[in-house]
N, C-alpha and C. Protein backbone atom coordinates (compact mmCIF):
# COMPACT_ATOMS: atom_id res chain seq x y z
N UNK A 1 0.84 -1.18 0.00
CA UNK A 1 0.00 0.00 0.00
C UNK A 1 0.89 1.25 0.00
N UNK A 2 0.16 2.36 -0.61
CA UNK A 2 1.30 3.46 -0.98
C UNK A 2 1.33 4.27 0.41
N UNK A 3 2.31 4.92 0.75
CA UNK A 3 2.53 5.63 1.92
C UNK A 3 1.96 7.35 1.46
N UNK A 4 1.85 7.47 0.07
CA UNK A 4 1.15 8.96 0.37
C UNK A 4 0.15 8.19 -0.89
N UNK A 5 -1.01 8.66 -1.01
CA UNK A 5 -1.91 8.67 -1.87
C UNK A 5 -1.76 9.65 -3.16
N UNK A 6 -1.62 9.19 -4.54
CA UNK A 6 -1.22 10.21 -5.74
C UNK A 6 -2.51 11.00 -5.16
N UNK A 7 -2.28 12.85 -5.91
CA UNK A 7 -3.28 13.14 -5.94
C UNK A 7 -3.81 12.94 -7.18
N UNK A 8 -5.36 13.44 -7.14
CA UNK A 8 -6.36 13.20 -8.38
C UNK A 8 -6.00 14.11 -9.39
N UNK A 9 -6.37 14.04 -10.35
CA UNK A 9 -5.88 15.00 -11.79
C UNK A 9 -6.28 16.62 -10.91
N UNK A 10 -7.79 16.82 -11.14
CA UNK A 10 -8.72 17.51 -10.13
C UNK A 10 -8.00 18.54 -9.25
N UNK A 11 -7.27 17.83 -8.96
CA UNK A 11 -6.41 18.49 -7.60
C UNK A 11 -5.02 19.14 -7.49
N UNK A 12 -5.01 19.21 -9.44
CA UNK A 12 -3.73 19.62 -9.81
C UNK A 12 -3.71 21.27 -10.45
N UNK A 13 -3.49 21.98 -10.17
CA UNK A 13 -4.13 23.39 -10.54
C UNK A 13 -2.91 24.13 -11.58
N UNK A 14 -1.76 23.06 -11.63
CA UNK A 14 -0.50 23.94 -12.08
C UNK A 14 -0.80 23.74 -13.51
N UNK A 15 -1.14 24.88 -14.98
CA UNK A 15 -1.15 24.70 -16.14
C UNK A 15 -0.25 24.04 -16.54
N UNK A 16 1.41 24.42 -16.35
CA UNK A 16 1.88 23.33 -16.81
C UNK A 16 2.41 22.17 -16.48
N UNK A 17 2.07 21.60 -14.99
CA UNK A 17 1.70 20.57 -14.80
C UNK A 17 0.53 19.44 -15.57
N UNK A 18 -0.40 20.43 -16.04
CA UNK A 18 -1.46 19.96 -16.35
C UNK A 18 -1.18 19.53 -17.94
N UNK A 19 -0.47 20.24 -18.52
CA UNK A 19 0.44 19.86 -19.67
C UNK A 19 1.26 18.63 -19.93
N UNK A 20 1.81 18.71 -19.00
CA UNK A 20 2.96 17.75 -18.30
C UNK A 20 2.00 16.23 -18.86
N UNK A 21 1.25 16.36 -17.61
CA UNK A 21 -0.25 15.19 -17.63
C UNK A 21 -0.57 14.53 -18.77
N UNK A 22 -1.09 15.54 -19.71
CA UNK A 22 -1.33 15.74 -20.69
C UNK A 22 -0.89 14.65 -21.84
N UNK A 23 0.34 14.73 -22.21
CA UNK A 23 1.89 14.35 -22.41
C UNK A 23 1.75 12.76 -22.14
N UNK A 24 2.02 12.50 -20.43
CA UNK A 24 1.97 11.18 -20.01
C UNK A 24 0.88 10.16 -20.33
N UNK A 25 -0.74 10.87 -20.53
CA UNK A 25 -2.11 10.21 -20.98
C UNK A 25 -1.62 10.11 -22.67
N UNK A 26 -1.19 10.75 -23.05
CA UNK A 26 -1.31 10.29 -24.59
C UNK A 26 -0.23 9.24 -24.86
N UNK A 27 1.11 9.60 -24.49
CA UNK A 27 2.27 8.44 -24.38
C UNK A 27 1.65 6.93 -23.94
N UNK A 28 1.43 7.30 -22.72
CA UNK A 28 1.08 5.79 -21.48
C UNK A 28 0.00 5.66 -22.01
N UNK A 29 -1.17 6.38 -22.01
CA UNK A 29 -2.35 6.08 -21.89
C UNK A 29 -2.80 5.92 -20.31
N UNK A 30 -2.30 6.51 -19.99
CA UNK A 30 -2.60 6.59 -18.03
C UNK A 30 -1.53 7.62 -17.61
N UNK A 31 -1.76 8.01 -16.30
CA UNK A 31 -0.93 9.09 -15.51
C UNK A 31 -0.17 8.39 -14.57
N UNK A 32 1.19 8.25 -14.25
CA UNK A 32 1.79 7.52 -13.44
C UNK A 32 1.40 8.37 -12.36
N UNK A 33 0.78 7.65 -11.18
CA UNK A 33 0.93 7.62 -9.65
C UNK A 33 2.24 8.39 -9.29
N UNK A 34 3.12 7.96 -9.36
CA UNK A 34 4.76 8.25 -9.16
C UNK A 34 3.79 9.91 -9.04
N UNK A 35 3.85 10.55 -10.30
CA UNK A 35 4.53 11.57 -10.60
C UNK A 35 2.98 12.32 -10.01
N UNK A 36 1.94 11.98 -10.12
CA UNK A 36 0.60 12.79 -9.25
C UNK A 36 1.13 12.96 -7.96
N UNK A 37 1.82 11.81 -7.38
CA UNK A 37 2.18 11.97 -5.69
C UNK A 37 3.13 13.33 -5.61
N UNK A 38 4.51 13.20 -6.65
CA UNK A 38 5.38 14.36 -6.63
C UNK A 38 4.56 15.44 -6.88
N UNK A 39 3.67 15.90 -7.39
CA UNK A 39 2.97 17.09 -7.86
C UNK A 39 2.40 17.88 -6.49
N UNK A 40 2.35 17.20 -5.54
CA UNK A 40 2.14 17.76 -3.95
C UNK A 40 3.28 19.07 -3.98
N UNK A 41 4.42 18.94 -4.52
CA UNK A 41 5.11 19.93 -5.38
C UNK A 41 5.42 20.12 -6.38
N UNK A 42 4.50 20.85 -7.04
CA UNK A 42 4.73 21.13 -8.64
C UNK A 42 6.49 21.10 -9.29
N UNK A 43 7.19 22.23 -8.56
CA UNK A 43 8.29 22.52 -8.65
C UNK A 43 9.10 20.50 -9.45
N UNK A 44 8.98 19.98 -8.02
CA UNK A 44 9.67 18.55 -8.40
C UNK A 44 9.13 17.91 -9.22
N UNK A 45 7.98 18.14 -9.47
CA UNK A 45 7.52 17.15 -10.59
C UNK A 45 7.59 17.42 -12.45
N UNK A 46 7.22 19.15 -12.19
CA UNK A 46 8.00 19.55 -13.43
C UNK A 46 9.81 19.90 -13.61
N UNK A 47 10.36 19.77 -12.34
CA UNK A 47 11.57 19.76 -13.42
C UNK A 47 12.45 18.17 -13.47
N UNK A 48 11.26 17.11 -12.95
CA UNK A 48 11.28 15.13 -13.37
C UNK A 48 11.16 15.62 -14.38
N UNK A 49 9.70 16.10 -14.42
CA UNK A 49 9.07 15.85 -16.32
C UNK A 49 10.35 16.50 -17.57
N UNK A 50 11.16 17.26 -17.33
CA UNK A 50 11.73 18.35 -17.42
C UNK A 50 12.94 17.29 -18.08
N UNK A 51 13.98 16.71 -16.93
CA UNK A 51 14.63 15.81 -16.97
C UNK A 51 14.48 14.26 -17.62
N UNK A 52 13.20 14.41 -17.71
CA UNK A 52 12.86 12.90 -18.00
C UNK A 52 12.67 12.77 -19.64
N UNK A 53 11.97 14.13 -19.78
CA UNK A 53 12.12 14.27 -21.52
C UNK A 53 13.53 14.39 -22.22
N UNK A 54 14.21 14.94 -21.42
CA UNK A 54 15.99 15.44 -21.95
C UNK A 54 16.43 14.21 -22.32
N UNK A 55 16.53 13.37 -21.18
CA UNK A 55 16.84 11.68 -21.14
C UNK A 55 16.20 10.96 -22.27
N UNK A 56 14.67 10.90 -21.86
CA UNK A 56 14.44 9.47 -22.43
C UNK A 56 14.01 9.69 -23.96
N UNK A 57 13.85 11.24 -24.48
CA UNK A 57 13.38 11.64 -25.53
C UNK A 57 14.01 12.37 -26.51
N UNK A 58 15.36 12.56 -26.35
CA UNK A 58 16.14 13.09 -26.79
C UNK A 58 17.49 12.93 -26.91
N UNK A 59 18.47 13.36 -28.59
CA UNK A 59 19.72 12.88 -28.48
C UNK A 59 19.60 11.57 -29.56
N UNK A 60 20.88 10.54 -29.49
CA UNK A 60 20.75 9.69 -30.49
C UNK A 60 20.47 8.26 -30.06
N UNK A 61 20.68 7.78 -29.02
CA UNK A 61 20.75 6.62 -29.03
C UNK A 61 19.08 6.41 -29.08
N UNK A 62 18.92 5.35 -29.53
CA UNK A 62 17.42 4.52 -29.67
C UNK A 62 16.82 4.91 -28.56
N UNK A 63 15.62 4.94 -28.54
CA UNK A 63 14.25 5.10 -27.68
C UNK A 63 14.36 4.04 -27.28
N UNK A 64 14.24 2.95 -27.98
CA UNK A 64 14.30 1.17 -27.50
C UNK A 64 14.95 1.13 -26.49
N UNK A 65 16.14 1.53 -26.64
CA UNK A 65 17.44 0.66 -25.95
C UNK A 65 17.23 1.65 -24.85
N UNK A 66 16.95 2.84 -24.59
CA UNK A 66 16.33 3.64 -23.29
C UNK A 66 15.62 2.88 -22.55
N UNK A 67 14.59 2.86 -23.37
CA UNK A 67 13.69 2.01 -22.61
C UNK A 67 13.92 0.63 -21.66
N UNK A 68 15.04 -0.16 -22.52
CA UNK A 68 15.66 -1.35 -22.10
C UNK A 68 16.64 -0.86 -21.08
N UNK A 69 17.52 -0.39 -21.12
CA UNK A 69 18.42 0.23 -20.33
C UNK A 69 18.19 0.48 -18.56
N UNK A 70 16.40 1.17 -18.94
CA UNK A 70 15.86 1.52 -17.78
C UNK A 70 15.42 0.35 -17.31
N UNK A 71 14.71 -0.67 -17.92
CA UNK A 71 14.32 -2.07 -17.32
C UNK A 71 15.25 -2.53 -17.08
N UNK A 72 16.08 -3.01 -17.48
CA UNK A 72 17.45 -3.91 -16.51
C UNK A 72 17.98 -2.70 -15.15
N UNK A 73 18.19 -1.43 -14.93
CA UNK A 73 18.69 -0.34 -14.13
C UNK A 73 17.14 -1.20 -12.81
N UNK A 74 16.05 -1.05 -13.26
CA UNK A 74 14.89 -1.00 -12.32
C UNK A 74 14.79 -2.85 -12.06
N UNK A 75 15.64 -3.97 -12.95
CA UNK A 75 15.71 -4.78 -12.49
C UNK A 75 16.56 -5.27 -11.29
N UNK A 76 18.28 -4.28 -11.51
CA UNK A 76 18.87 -4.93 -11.16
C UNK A 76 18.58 -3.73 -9.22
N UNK A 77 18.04 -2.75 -9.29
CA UNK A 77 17.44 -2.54 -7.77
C UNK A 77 16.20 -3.11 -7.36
N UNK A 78 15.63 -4.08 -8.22
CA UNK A 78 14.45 -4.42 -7.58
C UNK A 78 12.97 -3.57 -7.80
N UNK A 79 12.90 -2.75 -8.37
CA UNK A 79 11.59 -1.68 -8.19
C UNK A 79 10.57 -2.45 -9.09
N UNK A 80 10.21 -3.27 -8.79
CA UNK A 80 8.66 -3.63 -9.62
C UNK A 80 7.47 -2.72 -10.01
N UNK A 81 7.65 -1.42 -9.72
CA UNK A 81 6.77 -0.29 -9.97
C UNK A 81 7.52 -0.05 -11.26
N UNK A 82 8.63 0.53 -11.67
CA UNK A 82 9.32 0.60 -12.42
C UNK A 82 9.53 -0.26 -13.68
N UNK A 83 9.55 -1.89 -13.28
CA UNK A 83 9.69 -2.48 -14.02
C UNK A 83 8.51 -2.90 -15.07
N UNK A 84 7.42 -2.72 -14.41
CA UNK A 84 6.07 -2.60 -15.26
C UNK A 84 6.20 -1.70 -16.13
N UNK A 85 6.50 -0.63 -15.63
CA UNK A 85 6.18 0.45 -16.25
C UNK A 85 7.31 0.79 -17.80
N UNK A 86 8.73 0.05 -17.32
CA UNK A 86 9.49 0.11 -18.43
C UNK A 86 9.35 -1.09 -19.44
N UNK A 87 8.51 -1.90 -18.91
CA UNK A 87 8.28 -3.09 -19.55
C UNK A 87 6.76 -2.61 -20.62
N UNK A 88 6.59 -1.77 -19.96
CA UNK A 88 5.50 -0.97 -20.87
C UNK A 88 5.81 0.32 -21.81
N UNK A 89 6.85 1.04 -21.22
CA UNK A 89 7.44 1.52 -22.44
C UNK A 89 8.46 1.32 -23.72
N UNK A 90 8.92 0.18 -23.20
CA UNK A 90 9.77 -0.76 -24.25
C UNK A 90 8.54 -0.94 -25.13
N UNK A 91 7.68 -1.72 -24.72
CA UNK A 91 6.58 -2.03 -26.12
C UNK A 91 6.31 -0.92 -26.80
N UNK A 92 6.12 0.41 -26.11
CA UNK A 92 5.62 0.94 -26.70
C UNK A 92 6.71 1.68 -28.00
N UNK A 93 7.91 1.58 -27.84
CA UNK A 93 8.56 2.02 -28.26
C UNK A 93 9.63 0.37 -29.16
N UNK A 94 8.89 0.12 -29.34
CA UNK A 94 9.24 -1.20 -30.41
C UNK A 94 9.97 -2.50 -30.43
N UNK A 95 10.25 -2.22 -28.91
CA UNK A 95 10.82 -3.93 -28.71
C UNK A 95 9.64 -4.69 -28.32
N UNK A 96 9.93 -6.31 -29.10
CA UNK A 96 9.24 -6.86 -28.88
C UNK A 96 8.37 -7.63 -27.58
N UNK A 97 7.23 -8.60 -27.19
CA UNK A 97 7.62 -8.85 -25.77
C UNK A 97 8.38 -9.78 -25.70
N UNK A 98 9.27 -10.88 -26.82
CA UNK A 98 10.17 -12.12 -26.57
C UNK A 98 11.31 -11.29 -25.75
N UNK A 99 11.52 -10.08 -27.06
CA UNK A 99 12.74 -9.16 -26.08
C UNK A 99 12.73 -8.47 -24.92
N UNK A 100 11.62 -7.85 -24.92
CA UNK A 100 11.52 -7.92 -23.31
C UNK A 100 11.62 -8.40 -22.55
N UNK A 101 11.06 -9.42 -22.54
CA UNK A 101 11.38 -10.85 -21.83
C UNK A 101 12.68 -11.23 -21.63
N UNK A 102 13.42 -11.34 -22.62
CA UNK A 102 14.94 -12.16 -22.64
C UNK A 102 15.49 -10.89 -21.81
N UNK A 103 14.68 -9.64 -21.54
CA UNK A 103 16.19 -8.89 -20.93
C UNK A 103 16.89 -9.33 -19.85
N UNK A 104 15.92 -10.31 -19.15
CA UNK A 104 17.06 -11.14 -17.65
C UNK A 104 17.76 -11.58 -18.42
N UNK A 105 18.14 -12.22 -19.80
CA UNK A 105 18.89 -12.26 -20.50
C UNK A 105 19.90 -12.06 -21.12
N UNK A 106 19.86 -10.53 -20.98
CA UNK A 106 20.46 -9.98 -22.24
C UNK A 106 22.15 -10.31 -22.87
N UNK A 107 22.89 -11.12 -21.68
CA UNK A 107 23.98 -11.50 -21.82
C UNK A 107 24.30 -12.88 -23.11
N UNK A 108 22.89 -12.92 -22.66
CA UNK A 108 23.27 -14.55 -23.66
C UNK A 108 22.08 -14.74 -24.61
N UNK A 109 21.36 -13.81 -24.96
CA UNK A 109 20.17 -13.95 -25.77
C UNK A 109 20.13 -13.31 -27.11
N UNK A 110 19.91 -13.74 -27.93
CA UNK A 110 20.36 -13.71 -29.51
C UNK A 110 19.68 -12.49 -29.77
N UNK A 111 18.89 -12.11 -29.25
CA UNK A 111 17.47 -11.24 -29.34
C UNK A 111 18.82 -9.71 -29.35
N UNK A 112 19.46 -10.19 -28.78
CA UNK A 112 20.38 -8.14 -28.35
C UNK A 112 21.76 -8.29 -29.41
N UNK A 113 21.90 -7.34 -29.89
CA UNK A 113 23.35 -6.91 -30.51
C UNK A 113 24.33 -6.48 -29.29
N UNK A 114 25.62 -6.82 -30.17
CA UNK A 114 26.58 -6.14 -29.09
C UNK A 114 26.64 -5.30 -28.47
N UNK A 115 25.89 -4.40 -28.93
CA UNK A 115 25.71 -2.15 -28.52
C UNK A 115 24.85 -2.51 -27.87
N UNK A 116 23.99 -3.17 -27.34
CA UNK A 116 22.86 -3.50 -26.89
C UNK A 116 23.48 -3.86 -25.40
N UNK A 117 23.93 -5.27 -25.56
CA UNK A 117 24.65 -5.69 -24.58
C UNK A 117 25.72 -4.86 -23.75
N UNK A 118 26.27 -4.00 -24.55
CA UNK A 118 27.43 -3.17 -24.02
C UNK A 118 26.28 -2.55 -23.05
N UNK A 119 25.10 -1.59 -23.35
CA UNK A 119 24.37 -0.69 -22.89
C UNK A 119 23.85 -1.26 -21.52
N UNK A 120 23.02 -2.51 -21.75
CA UNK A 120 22.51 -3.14 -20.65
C UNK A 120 23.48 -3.77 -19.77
N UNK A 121 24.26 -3.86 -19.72
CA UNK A 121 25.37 -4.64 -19.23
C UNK A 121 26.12 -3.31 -18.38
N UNK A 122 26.00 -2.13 -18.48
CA UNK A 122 26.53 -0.98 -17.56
C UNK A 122 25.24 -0.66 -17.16
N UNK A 123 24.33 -1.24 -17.23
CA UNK A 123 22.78 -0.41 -16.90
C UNK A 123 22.77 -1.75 -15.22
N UNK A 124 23.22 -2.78 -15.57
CA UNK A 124 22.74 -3.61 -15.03
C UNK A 124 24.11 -3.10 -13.67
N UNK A 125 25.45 -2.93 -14.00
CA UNK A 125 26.15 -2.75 -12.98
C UNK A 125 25.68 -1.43 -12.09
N UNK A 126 25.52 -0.89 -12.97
CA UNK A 126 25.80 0.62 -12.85
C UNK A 126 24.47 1.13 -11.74
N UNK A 127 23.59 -0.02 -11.26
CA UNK A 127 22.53 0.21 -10.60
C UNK A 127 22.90 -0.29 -9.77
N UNK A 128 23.53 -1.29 -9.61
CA UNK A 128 23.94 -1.88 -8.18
C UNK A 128 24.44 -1.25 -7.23
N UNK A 129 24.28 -1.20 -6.13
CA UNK A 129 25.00 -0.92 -4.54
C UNK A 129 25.54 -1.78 -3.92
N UNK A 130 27.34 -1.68 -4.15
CA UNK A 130 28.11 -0.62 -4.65
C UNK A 130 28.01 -0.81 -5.90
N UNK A 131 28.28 0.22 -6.61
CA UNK A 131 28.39 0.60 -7.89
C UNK A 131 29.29 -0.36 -8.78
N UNK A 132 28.95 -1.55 -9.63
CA UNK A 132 30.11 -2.28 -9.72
C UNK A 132 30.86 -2.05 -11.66
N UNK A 133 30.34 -1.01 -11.64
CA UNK A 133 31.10 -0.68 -13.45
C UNK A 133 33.03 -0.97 -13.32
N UNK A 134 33.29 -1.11 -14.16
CA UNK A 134 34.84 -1.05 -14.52
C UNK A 134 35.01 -0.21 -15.92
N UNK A 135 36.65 -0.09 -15.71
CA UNK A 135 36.78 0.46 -16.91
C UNK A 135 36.94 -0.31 -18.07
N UNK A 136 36.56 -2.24 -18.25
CA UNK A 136 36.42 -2.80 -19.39
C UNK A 136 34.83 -2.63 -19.58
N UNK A 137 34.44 -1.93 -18.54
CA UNK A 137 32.63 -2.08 -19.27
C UNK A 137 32.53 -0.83 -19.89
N UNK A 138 33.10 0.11 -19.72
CA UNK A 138 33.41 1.42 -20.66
C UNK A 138 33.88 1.23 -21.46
N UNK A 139 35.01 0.51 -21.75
CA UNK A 139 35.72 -0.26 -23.01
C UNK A 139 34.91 -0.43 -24.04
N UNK A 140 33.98 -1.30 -23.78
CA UNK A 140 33.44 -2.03 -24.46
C UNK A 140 32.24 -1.15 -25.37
N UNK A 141 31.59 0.00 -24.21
CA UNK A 141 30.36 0.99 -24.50
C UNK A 141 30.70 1.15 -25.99
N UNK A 142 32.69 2.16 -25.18
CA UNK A 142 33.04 3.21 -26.26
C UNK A 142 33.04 2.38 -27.97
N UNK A 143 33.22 0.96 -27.75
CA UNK A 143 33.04 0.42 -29.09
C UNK A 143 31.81 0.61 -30.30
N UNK A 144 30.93 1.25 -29.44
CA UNK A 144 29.60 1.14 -30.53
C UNK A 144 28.90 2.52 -29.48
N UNK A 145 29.33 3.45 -28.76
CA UNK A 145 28.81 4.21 -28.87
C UNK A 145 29.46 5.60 -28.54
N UNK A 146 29.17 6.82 -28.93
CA UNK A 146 30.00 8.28 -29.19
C UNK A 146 30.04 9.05 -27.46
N UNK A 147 31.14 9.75 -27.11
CA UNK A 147 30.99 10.51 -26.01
C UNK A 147 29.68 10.86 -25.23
N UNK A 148 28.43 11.69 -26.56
CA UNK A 148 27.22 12.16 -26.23
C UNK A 148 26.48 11.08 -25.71
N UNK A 149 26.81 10.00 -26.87
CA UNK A 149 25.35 8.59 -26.66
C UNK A 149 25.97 8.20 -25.10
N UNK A 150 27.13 7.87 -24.59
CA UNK A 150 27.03 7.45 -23.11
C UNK A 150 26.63 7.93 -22.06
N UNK A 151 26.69 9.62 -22.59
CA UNK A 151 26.31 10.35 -21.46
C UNK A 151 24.70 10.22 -21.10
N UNK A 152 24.07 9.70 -22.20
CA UNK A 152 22.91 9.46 -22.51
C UNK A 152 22.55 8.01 -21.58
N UNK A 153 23.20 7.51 -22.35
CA UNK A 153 23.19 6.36 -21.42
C UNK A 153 23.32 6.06 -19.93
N UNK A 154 24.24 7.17 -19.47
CA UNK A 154 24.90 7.22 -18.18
C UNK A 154 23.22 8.20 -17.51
N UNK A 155 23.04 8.79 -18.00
CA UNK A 155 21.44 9.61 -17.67
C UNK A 155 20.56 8.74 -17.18
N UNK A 156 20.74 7.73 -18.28
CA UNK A 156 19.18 7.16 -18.36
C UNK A 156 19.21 6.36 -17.19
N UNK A 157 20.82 5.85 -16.88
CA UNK A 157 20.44 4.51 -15.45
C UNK A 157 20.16 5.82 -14.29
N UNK A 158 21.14 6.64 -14.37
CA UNK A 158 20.86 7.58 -13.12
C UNK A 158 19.74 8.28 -12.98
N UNK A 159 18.69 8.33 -13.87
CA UNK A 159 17.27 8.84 -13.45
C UNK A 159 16.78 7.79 -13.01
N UNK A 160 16.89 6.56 -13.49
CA UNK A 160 15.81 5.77 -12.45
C UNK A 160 16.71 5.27 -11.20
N UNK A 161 18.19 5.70 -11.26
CA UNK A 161 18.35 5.42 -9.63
C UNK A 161 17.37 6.73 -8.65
N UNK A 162 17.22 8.00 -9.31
CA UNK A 162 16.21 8.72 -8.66
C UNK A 162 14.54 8.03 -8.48
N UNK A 163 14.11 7.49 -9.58
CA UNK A 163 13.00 6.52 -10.06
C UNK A 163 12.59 5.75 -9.02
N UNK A 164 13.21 4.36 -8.95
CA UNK A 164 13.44 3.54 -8.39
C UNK A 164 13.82 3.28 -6.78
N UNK A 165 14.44 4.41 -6.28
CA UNK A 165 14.45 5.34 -4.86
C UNK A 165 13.17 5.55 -4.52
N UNK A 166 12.17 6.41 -5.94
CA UNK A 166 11.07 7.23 -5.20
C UNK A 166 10.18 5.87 -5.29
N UNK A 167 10.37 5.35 -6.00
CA UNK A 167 8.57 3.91 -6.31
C UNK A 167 8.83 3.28 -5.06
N UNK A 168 10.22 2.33 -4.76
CA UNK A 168 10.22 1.86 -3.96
C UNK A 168 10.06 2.46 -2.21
N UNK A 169 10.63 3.36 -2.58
CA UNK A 169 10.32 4.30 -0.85
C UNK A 169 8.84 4.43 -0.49
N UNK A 170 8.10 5.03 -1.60
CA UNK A 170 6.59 5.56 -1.46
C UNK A 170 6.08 4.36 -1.61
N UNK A 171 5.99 2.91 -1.84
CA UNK A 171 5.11 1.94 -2.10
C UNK A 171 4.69 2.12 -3.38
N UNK A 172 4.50 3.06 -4.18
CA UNK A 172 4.02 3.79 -5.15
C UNK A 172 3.05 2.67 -5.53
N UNK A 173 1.16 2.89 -5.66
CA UNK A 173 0.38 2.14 -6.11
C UNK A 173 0.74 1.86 -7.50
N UNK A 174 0.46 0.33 -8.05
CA UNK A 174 0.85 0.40 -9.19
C UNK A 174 -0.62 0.58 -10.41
N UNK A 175 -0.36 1.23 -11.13
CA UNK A 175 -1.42 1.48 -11.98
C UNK A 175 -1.71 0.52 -12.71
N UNK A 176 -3.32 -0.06 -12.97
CA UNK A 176 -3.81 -1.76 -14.17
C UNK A 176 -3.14 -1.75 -15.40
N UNK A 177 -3.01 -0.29 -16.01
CA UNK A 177 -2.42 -0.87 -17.30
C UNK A 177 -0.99 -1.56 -17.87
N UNK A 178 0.30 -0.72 -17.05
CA UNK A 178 1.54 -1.17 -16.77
C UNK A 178 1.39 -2.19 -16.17
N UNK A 179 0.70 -2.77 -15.48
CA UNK A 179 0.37 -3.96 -14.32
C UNK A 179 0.25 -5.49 -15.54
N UNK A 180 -1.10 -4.84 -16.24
CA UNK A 180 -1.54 -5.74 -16.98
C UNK A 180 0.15 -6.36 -18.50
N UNK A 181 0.76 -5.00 -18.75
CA UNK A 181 1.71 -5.59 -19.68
C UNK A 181 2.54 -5.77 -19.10
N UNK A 182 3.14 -6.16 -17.82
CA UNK A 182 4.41 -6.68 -16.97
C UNK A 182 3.58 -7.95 -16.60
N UNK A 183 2.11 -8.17 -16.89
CA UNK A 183 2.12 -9.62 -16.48
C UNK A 183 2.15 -10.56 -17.81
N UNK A 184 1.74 -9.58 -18.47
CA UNK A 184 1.76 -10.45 -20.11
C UNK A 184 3.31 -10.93 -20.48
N UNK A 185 3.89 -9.78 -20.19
CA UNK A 185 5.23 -9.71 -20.80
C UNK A 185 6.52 -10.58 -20.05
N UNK A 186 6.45 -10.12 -18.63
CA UNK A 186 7.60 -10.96 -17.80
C UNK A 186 7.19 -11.73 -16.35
N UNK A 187 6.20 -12.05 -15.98
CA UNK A 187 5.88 -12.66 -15.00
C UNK A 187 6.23 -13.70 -15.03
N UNK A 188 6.55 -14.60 -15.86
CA UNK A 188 7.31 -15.60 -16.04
C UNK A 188 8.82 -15.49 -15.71
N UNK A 189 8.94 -14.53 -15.49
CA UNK A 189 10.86 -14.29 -15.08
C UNK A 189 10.49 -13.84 -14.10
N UNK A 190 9.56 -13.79 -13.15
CA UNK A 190 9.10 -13.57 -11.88
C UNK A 190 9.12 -12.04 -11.01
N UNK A 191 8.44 -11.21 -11.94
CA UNK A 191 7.67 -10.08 -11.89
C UNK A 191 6.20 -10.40 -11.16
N UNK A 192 6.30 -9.90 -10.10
CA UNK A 192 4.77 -9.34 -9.73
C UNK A 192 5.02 -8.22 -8.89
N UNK A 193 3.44 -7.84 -8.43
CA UNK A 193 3.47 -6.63 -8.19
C UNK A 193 4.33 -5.82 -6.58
N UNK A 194 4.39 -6.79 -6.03
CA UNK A 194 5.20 -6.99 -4.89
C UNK A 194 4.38 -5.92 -3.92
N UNK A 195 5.12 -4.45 -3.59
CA UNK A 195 4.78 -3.58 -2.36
C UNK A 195 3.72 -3.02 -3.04
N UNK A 196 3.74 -2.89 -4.50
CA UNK A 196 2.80 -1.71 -5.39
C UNK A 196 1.44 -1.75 -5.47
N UNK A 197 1.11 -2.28 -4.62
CA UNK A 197 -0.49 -2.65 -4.34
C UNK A 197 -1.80 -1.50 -4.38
């Protein structure tokens, strides 16, 4: 159960918050909880939204591999709020669900290219506590990707270590629709909904 209750759309008075919203219903097709709860201060929630577009929407590397990047980052801390939810924006953004699926995988699954693997493979250290990257897993990035694309990369795990902090701290309720494609997609690699009730 969540420790603060999101607020209701209703209850959100900031225009461009309400923008913000806006944005997330047409993408998701729902409003993440997460980010109604942050809206208790506008301030933090628009400059997430702020940050979150820079990251996950901008620049060169694939939308996909963002998306993936963030699911292994939210696998390898555990956040099942998160992992729905990136398991729902991977689809939406064109990986398949086999590949979704294989991302407990991604080391040994035919489904990922090398750049792929390089990416998830610092997504997967690079979330852990302690921090366990080396400089052959940079090695390897710099092979298939440019100064900008890592920094990109290096973004994308470090917003959901902010992410993944806030779902798991707050209980964060998990919303039916992300719910419903993390059960289609990976419950079989043993996804459920855990605290997100």
């Amino acid at each position: 159960m969540a420790h603060l209750e999101p607020l209701s759309r209703d209850e959100i008075k900031d225009n461009d918050l309400q923008l913000m919203l806006d944005r997330y219903l047409d993408i998701r097709k729902f409003i993440p909880n997460s980010v109604l709860t942050m809206s208790r201060r506008p301030n933090i929630a628009k400059a997430f939204a702020a940050l979150n577009q820079a990251i996950l929407y901008e620049g060169t590397v694939p939308e996909e591999l963002k998306m993936l990047v963030s699911l292994v980052s939210s696998q390898a801390t555990g956040c099942r709020y998160c992992q729905s939810h990136m398991a729902n924006l991977s689809s939406i953004y064109q990986a398949s669900d086999e590949k979704i699926a294989a991302v407990w995988e991604f080391q040994t699954s035919d489904l990922f290219t090398d750049a792929e693997r390089a990416a998830l493979n610092l997504a997967f250290k690079g979330s852990l506590l302690p921090n366990e990257t080396s400089e052959e897993d940079f090695d390897e990035l710099k092979k298939y990707f440019d100064e900008g694309q890592i920094v990109e990369i290096i973004a994308t795990i470090a917003m959901f270590g902010y992410l993944n902090r806030w779902n798991d701290t707050m209980s964060t309720s998990l919303e039916e629709y992300p719910a419903q494609v993390a059960e289609r997609i990976i419950s079989k690699k043993g996804w459920d909904r855990g605290k997100h009730v």
